[in-house]
Structures are given as C-alpha cells and as structure tokens.
C-alpha atoms as a PDB file:
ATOM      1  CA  UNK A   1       0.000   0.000   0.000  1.00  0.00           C
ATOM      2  CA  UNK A   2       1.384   3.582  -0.767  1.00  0.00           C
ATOM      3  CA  UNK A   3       2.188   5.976   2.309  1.00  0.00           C
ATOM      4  CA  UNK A   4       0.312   9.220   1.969  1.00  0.00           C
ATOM      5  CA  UNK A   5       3.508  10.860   0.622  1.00  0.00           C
ATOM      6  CA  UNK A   6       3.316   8.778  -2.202  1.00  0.00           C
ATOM      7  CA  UNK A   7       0.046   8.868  -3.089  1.00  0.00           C
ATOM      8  CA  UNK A   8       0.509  12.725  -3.224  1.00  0.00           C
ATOM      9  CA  UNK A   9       4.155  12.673  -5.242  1.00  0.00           C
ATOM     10  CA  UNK A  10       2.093   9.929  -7.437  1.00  0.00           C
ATOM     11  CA  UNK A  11      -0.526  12.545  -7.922  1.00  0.00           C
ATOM     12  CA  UNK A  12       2.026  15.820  -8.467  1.00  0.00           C
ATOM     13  CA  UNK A  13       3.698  13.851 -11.387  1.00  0.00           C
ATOM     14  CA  UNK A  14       0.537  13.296 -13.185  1.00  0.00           C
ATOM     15  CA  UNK A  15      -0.516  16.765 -13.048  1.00  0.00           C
ATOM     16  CA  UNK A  16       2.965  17.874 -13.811  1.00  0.00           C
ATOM     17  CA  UNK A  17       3.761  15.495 -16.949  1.00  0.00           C
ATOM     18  CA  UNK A  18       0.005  16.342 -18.497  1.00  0.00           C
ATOM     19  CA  UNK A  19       0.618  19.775 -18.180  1.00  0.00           C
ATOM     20  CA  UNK A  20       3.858  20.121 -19.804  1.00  0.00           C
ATOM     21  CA  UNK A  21       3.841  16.744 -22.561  1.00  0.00           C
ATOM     22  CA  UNK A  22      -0.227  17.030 -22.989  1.00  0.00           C
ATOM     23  CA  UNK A  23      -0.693  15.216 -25.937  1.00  0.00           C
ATOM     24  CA  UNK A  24       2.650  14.513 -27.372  1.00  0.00           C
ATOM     25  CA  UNK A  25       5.861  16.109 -28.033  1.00  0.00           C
ATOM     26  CA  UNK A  26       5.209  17.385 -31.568  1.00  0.00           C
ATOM     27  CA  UNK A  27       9.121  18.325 -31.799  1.00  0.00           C
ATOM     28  CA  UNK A  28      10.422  15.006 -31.414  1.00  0.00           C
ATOM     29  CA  UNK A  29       7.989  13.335 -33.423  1.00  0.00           C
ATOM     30  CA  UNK A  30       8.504  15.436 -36.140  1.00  0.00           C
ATOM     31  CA  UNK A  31      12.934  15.798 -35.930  1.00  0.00           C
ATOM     32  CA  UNK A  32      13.396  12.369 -34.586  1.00  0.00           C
ATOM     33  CA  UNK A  33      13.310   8.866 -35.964  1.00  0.00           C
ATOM     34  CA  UNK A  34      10.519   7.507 -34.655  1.00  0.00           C
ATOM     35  CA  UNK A  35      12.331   4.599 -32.638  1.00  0.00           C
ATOM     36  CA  UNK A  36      15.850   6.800 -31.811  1.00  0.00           C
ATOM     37  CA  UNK A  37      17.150   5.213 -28.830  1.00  0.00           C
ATOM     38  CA  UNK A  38      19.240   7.077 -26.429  1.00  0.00           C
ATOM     39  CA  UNK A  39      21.210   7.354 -22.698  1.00  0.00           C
ATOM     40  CA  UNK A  40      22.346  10.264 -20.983  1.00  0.00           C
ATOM     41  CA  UNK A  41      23.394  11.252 -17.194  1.00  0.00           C
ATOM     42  CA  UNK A  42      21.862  13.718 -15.053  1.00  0.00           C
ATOM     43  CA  UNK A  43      24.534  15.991 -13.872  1.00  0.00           C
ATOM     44  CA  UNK A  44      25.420  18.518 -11.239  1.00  0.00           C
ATOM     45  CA  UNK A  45      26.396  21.992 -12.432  1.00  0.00           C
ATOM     46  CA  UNK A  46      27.054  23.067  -9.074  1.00  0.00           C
ATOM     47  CA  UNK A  47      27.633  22.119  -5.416  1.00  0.00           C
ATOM     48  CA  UNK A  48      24.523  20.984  -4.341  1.00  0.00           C
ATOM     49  CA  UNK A  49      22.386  18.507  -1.728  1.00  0.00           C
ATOM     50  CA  UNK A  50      20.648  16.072  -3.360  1.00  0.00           C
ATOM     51  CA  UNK A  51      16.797  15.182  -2.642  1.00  0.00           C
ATOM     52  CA  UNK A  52      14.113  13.980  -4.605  1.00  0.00           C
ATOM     53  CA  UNK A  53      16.521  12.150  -7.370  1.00  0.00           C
ATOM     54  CA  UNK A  54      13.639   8.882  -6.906  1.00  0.00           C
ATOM     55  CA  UNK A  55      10.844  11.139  -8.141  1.00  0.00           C
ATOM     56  CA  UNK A  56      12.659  12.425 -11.194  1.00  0.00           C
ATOM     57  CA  UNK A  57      13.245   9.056 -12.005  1.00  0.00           C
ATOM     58  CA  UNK A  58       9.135   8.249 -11.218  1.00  0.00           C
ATOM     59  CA  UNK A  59       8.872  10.716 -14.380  1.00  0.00           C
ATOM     60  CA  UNK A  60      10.548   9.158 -16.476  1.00  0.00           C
ATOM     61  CA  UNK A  61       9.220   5.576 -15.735  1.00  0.00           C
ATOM     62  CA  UNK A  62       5.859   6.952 -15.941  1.00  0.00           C
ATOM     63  CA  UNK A  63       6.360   8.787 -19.291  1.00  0.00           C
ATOM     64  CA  UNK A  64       7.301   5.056 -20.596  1.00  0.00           C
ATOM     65  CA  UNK A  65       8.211   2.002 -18.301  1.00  0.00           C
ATOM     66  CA  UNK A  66      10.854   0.632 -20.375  1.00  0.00           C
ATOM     67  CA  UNK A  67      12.808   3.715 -19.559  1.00  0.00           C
ATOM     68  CA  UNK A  68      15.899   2.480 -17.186  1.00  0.00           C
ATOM     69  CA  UNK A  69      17.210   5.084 -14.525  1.00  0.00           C
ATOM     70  CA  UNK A  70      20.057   4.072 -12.291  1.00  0.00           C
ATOM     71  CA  UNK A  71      20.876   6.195  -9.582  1.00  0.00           C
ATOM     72  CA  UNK A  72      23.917   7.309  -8.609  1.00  0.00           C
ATOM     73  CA  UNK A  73      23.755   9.887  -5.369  1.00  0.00           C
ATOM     74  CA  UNK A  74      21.820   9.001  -1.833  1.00  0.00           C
ATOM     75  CA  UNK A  75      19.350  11.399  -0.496  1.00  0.00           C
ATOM     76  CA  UNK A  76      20.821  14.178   1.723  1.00  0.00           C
ATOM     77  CA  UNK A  77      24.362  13.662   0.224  1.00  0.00           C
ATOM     78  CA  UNK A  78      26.178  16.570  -0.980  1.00  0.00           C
ATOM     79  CA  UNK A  79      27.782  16.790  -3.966  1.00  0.00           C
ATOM     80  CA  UNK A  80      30.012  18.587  -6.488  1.00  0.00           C
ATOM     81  CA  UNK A  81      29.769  20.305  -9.446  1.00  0.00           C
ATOM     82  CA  UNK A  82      30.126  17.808 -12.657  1.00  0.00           C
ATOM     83  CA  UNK A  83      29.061  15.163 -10.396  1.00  0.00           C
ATOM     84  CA  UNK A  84      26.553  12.258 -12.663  1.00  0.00           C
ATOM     85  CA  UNK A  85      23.161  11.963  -9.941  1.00  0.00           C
ATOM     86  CA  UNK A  86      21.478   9.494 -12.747  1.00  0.00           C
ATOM     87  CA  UNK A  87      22.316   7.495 -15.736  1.00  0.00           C
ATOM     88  CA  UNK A  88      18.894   7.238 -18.120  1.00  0.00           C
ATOM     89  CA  UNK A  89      18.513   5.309 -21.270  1.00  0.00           C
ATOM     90  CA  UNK A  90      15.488   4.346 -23.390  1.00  0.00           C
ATOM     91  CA  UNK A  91      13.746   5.514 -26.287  1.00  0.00           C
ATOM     92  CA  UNK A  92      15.169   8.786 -26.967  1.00  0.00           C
ATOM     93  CA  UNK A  93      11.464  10.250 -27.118  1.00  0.00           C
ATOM     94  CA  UNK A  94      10.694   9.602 -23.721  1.00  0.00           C
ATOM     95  CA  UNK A  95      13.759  11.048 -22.456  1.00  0.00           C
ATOM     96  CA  UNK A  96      13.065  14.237 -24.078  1.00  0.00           C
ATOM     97  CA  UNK A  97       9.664  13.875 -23.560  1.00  0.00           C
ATOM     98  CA  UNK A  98      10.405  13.725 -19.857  1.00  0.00           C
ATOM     99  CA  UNK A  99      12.991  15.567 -19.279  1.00  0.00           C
ATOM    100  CA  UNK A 100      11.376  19.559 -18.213  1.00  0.00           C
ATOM    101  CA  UNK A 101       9.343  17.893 -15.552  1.00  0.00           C
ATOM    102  CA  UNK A 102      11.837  15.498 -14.218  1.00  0.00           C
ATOM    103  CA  UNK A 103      14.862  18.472 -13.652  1.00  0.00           C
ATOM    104  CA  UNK A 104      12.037  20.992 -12.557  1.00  0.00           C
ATOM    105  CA  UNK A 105      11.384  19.033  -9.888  1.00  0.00           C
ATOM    106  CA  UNK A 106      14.609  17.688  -9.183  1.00  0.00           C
ATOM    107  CA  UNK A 107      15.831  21.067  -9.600  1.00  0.00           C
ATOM    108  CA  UNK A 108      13.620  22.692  -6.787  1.00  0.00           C
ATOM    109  CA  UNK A 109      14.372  19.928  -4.087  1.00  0.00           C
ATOM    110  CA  UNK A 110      17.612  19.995  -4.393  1.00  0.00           C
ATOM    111  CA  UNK A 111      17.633  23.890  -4.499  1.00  0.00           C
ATOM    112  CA  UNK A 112      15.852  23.925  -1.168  1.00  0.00           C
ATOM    113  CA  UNK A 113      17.783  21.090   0.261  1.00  0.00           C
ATOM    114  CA  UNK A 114      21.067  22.901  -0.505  1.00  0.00           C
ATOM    115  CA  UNK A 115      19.565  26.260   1.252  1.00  0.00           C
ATOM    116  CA  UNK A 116      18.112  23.870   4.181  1.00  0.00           C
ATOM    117  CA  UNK A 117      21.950  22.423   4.575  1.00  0.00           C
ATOM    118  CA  UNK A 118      23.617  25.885   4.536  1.00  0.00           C
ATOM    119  CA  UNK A 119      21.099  26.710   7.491  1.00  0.00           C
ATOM    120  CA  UNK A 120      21.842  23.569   9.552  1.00  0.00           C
ATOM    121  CA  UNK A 121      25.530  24.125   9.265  1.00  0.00           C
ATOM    122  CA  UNK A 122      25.567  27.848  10.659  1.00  0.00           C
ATOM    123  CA  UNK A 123      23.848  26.970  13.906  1.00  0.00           C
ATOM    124  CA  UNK A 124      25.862  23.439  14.201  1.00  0.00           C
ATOM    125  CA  UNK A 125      26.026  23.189  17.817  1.00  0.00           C
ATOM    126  CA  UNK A 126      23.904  25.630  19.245  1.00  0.00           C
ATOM    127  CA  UNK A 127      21.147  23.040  19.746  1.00  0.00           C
ATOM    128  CA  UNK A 128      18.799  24.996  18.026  1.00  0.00           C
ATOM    129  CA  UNK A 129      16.002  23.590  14.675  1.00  0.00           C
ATOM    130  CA  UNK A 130      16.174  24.961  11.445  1.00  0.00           C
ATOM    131  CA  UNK A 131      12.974  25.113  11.052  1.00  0.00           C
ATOM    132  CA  UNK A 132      10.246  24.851   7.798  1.00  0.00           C
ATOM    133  CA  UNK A 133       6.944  26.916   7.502  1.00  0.00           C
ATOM    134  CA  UNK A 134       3.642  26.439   5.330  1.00  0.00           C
ATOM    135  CA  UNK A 135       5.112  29.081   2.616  1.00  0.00           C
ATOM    136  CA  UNK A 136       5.414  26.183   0.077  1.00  0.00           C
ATOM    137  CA  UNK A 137       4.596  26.158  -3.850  1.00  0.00           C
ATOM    138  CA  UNK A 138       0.969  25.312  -4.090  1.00  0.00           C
ATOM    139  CA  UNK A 139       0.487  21.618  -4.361  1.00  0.00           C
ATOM    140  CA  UNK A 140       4.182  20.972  -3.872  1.00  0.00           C
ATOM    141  CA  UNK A 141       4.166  20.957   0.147  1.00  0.00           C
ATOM    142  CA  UNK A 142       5.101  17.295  -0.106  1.00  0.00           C
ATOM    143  CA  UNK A 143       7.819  17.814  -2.177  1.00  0.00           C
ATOM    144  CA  UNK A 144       9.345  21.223  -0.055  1.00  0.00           C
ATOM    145  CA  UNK A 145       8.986  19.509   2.863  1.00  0.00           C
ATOM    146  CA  UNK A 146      10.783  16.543   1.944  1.00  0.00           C
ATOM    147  CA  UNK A 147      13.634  18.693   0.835  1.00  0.00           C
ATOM    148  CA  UNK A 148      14.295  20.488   4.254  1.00  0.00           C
ATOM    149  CA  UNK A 149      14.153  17.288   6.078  1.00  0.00           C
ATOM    150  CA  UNK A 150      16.893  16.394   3.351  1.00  0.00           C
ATOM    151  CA  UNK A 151      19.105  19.058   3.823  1.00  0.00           C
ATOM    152  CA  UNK A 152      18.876  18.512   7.712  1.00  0.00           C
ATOM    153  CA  UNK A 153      15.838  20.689   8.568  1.00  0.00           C
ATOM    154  CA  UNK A 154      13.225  20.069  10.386  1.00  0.00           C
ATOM    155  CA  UNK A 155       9.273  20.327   9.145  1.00  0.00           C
ATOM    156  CA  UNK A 156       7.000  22.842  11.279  1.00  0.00           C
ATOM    157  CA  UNK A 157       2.939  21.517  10.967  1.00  0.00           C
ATOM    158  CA  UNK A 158       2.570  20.001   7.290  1.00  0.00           C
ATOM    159  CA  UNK A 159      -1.549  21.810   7.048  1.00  0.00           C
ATOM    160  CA  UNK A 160      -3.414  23.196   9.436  1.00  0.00           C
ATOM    161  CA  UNK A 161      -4.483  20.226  11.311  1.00  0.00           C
ATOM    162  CA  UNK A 162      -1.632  19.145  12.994  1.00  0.00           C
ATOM    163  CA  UNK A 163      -1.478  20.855  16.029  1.00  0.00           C
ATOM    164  CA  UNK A 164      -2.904  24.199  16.946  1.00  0.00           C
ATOM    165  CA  UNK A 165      -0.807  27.605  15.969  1.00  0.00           C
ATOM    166  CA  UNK A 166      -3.241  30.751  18.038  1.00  0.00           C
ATOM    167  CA  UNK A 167      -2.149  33.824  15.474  1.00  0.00           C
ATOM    168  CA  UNK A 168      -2.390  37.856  15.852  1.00  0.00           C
ATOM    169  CA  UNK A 169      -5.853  37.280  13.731  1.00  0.00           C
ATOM    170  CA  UNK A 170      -7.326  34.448  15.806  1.00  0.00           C
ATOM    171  CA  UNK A 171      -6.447  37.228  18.801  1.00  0.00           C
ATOM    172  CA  UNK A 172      -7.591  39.864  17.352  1.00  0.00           C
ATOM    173  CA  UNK A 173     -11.105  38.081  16.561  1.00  0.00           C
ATOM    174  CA  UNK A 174     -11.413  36.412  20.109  1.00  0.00           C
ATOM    175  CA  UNK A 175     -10.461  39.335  21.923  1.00  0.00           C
ATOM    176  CA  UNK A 176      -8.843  37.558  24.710  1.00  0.00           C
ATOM    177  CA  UNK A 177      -5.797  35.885  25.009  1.00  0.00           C
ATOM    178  CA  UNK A 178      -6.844  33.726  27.649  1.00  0.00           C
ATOM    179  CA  UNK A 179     -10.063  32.658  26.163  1.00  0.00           C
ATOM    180  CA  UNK A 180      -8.367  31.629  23.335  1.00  0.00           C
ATOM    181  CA  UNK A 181      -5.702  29.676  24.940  1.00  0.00           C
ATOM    182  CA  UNK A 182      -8.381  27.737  27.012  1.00  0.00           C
ATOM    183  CA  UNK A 183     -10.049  27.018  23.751  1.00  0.00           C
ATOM    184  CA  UNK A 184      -7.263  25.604  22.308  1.00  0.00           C
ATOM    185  CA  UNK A 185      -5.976  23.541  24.892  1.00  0.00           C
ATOM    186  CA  UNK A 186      -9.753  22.370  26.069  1.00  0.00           C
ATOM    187  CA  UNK A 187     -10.366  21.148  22.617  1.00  0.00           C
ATOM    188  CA  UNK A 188      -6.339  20.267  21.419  1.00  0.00           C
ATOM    189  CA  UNK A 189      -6.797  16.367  22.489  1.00  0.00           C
ATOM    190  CA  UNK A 190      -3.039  15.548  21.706  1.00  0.00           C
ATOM    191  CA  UNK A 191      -1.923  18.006  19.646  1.00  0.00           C
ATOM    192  CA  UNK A 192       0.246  20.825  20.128  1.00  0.00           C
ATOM    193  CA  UNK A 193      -0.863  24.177  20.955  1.00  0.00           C
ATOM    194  CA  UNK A 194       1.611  27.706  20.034  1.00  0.00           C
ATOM    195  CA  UNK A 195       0.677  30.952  20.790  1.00  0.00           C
ATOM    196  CA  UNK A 196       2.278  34.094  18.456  1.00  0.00           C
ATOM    197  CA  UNK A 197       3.085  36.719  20.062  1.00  0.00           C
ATOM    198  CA  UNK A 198       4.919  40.415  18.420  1.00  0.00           C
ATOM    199  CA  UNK A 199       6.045  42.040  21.569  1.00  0.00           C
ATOM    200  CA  UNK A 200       7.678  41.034  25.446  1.00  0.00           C
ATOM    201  CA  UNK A 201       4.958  42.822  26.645  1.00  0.00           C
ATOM    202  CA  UNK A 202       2.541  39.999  24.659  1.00  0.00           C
ATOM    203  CA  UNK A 203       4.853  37.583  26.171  1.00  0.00           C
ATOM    204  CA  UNK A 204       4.132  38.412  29.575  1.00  0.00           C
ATOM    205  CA  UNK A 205       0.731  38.785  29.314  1.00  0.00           C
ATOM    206  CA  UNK A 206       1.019  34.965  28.286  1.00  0.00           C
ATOM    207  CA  UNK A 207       3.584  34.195  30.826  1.00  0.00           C
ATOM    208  CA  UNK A 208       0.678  35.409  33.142  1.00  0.00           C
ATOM    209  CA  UNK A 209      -2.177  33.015  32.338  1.00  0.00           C
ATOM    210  CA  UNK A 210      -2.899  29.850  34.445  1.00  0.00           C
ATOM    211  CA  UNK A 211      -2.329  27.471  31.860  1.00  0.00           C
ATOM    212  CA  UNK A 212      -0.064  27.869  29.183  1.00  0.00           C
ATOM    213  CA  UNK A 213       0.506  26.195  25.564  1.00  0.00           C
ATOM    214  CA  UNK A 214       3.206  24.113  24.645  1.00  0.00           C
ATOM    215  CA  UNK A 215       5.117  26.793  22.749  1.00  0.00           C
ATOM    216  CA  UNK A 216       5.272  30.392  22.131  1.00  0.00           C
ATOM    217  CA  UNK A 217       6.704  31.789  18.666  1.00  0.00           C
ATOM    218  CA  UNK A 218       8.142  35.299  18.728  1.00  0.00           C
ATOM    219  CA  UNK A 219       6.919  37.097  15.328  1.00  0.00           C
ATOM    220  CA  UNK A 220      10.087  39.531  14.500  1.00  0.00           C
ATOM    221  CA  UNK A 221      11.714  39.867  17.686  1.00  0.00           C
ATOM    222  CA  UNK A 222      15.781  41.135  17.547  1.00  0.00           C
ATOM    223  CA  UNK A 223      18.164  38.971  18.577  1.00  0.00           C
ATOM    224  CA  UNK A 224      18.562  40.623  21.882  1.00  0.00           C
ATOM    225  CA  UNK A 225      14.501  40.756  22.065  1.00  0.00           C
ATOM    226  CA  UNK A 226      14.837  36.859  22.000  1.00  0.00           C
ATOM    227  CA  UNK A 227      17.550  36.452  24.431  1.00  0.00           C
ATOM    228  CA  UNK A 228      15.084  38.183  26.914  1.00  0.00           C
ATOM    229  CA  UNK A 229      12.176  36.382  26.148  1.00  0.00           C
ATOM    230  CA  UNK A 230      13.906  32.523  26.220  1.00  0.00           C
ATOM    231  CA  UNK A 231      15.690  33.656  29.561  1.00  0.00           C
ATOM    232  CA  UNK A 232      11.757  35.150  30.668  1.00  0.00           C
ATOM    233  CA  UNK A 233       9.795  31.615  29.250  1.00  0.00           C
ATOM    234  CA  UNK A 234      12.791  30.090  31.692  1.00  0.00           C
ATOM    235  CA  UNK A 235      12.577  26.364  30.197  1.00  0.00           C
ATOM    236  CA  UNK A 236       8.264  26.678  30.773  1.00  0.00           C
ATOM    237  CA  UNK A 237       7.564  26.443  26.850  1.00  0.00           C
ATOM    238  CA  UNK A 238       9.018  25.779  23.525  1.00  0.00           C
ATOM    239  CA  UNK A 239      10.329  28.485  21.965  1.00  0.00           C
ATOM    240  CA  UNK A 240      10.154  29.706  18.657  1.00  0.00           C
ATOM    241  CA  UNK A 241      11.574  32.471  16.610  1.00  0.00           C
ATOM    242  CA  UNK A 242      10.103  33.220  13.258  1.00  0.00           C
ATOM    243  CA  UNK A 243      10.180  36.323  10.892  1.00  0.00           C
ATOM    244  CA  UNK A 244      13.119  38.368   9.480  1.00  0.00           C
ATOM    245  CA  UNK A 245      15.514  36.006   9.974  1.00  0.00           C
ATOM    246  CA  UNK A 246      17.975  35.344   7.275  1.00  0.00           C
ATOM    247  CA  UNK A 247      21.642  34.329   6.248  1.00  0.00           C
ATOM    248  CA  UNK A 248      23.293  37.191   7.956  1.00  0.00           C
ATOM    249  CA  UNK A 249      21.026  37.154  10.538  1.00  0.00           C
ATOM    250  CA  UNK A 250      20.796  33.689  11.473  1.00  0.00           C
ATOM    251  CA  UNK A 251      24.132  32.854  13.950  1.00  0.00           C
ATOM    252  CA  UNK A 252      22.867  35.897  15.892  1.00  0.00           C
ATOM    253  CA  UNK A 253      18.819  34.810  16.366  1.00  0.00           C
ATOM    254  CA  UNK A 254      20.875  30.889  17.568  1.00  0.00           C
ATOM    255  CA  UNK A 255      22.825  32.750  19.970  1.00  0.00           C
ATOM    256  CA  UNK A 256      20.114  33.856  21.879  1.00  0.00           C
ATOM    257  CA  UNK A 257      18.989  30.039  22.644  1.00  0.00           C
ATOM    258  CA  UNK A 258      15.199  29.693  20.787  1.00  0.00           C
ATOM    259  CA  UNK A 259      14.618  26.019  20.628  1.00  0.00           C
ATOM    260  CA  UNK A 260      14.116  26.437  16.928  1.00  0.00           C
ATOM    261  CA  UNK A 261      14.016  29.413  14.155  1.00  0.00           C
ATOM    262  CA  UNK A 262      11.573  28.961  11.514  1.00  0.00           C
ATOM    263  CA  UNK A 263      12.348  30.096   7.962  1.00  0.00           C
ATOM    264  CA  UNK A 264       9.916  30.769   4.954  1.00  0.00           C
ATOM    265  CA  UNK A 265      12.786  31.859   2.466  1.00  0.00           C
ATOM    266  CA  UNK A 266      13.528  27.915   2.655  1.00  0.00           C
ATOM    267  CA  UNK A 267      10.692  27.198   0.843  1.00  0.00           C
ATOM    268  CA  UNK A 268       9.490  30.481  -0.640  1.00  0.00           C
ATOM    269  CA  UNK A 269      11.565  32.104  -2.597  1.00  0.00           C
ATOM    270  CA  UNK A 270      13.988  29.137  -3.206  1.00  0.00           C
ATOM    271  CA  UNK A 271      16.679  29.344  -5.575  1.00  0.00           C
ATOM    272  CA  UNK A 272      16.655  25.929  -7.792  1.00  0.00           C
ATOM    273  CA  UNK A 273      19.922  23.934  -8.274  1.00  0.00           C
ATOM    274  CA  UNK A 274      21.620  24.304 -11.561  1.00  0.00           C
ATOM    275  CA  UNK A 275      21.324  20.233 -12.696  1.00  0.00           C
ATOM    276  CA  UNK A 276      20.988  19.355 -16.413  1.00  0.00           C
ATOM    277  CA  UNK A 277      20.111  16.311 -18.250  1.00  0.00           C
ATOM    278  CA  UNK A 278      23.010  15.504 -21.296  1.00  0.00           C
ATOM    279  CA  UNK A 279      21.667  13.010 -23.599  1.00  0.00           C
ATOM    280  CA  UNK A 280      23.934  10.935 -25.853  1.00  0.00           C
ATOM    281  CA  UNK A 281      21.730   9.130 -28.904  1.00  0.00           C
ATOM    282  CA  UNK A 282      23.024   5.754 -29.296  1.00  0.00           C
END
C-alpha cells in the first residue's frame, strides 16, 4: 500500500507530466526517428544537496516504463559540481519527452535542500532547529517539505491540522488571550498548541495566564529581544523564533537560545539547483 507521501508525489507527477507533454511532443515526433534510442546522465552543475533524485526518475518511468534510470547519489548527500546523480537510457522520445518535468522538480528539491543544509551548518552546535513553515509552492508541500528534512531541517505543521498555531488574527477576533488559549488547549486532544506573540509585553501577558501552551513563537523579535524572552519563558515552553531572519542574521537569532528558528525563504523564494540532463543518442 502507498504511504500518503506517495500517493501525493504519485498525484504531483501526473498533473505535472500532463501539463507540460499534454498530448505529445510534436518536436520530437517530427525531428526524430521515430524509434531513436538514447542514454544520458543527469549531472550537477554546481555544489549541491541532493533530494528527490527517486521522483525524477518516477517521471521518467511513468512517461514510458521501459525507460531504465540508475541512480547514482543518496538522499541528503552533498555533492560537487560535474558530479553524474542518474544514468537514463530508453527511447530517446521519452527522455526528451520527460525531461522539463523530471529536472524541474529535481531542480527545486535539491535547491531547497542545498539552502536547508547551509542553514543547519551555521547553527551546528547551538542546539537549536532549522525550522520549515507552510510558505510552500501550491500543491508541492510534499515535495518542499521533503527537501528540508533532506538538507537537515526540520518540518513545522505540514496543514493546518496538525497541532494548533493561536495567530495575531485568531487574537484579534477572540479578543482575549486567555479565552483563546483555554479554547485551544480544552479542545487540542493531543496536539500541540503555540501561541504568536509580536512584543515582550505579549509575552508576559502569556507568561501570566494559568495554563499555558506548549510553545510560544516570537513574530520579529531582535536577537537581543529573543535572548530576553527565552531567559523570561525560563525552560516553561518551547520556543520559537520566526520572521526576518535570514543568512546574515541567522548565527545571531541561535545565539540567543530559541529552541528552533523557523524560515519561509527555505521554501518560498527558493533558488533551484543548476542540474541538467546531457543526452547521448546511441
């Protein structure tokens, strides 16, 4: 039986092949001989962290199942430029045929797994997650999250019903902090329940209340801001940093001793991995 994962990566390469190939590749059929057969390598241009290199292969096997792909790299691994991730071979339509879909998504993962990896390895030893967030590509969640836990990340809630996140807007409709907080917890069963707050002042106020979540997650606090709030939450909650943090900023926000920082530029504005697909017709 097929996890959920794979029933939704199953489901992302159908939309993705019908929406590129559609009804046929009208170049190939016209330029090619009809039965060309051909092999190639999928290839590195750059230093990268592979993730997702299964899936690309998925597309091709899907395109046509007589397609061969032998991989060559390991989830998570890094890797240099020039290095071969995949040797294909099969009918040289298919390849081509497959090919857009196959790097795009390849690309992507690997793009956010490098980013993900670059993350990890400036807060080595502080203790503290590199964090995902819900600011994925529409319909590839599955995908981006995959691709952070590859590069050494770790994934935040995967949709909104995984544990219980109580947001300025949720405040600002309630009214009251602790009325929503007893909500949440009353009706929470097992799940996890975080509280955003903008301010130390907001922290306090939830410091203050009877019961408190599991977490608190500090929306664009300073460095220093955060410092004072993990040394005022004193071990009670988890605590999470999230907004404005980037490269620059990151070894400063880890300093101050969150239990994890949450980034949306991992997933959001990702830049994809240079990899290319170099066919040889045999």
């Amino acid at each position: 039986m097929l996890s959920d994962d794979a029933f939704v990566f199953d489901e992302m390469i159908t939309r993705a092949l019908h929406e590129d190939v559609r009804t046929g590749d009208v170049t190939s059929r016209l330029v090619l001989d009809e039965v060309a057969p051909g092999s190639g390598a999928i290839i590195a241009r750059e230093p990268l962290v592979v993730s997702c290199l299964d899936l690309a292969a998925s597309v091709f096997q899907r395109l046509d199942a007589e397609v061969k792909v032998t991989s060559l790299a390991k989830e998570g691994e890094s890797v240099e430029a020039g290095t071969k991730l995949a040797l294909v071979e099969g009918s040289l339509h298919s390849l081509l045929a497959a090919e857009r879909v196959a790097l795009n998504l390849l690309q992507r993962a690997c793009g956010i797994a490098t980013a993900t990896r670059r993350c990890v390895t400036l807060v080595e030893g502080s203790g503290v997650h590199v964090l995902d967030t819900r600011k994925t590509a529409p319909g590839l969640r599955a995908l981006d999250k995959r691709a952070v836990r590859a590069g050494g990340g770790t994934n935040h809630r995967q949709a909104l019903d995984d544990m219980v996140l109580i947001k300025d807007n949720h405040l600002a409709a309630v009214k009251s902090l602790r009325t929503a907080v007893e909500r949440a917890l009353a009706g929470a069963g097992r799940m996890l329940v975080e509280v955003e707050v903008d301010s130390l002042e907001a922290l306090d106020a939830l410091l203050a209340l009877e019961r408190l979540p599991h977490a608190v997650l500090l929306d664009n606090f300073t460095p220093k801001e955060v410092a004072d709030a993990v040394a005022r939450v004193a071990g009670r909650l988890y605590v999470e940093v999230s907004g404005g943090v980037t490269l620059e900023t990151l070894q400063a926000y880890a300093m101050a001793r969150p239990d994890g920082i949450s980034m949306g530029a991992l997933t959001h504005s990702v830049k994809a991995s240079d990899i290319a697909l170099d066919i040889e017709p045999t």
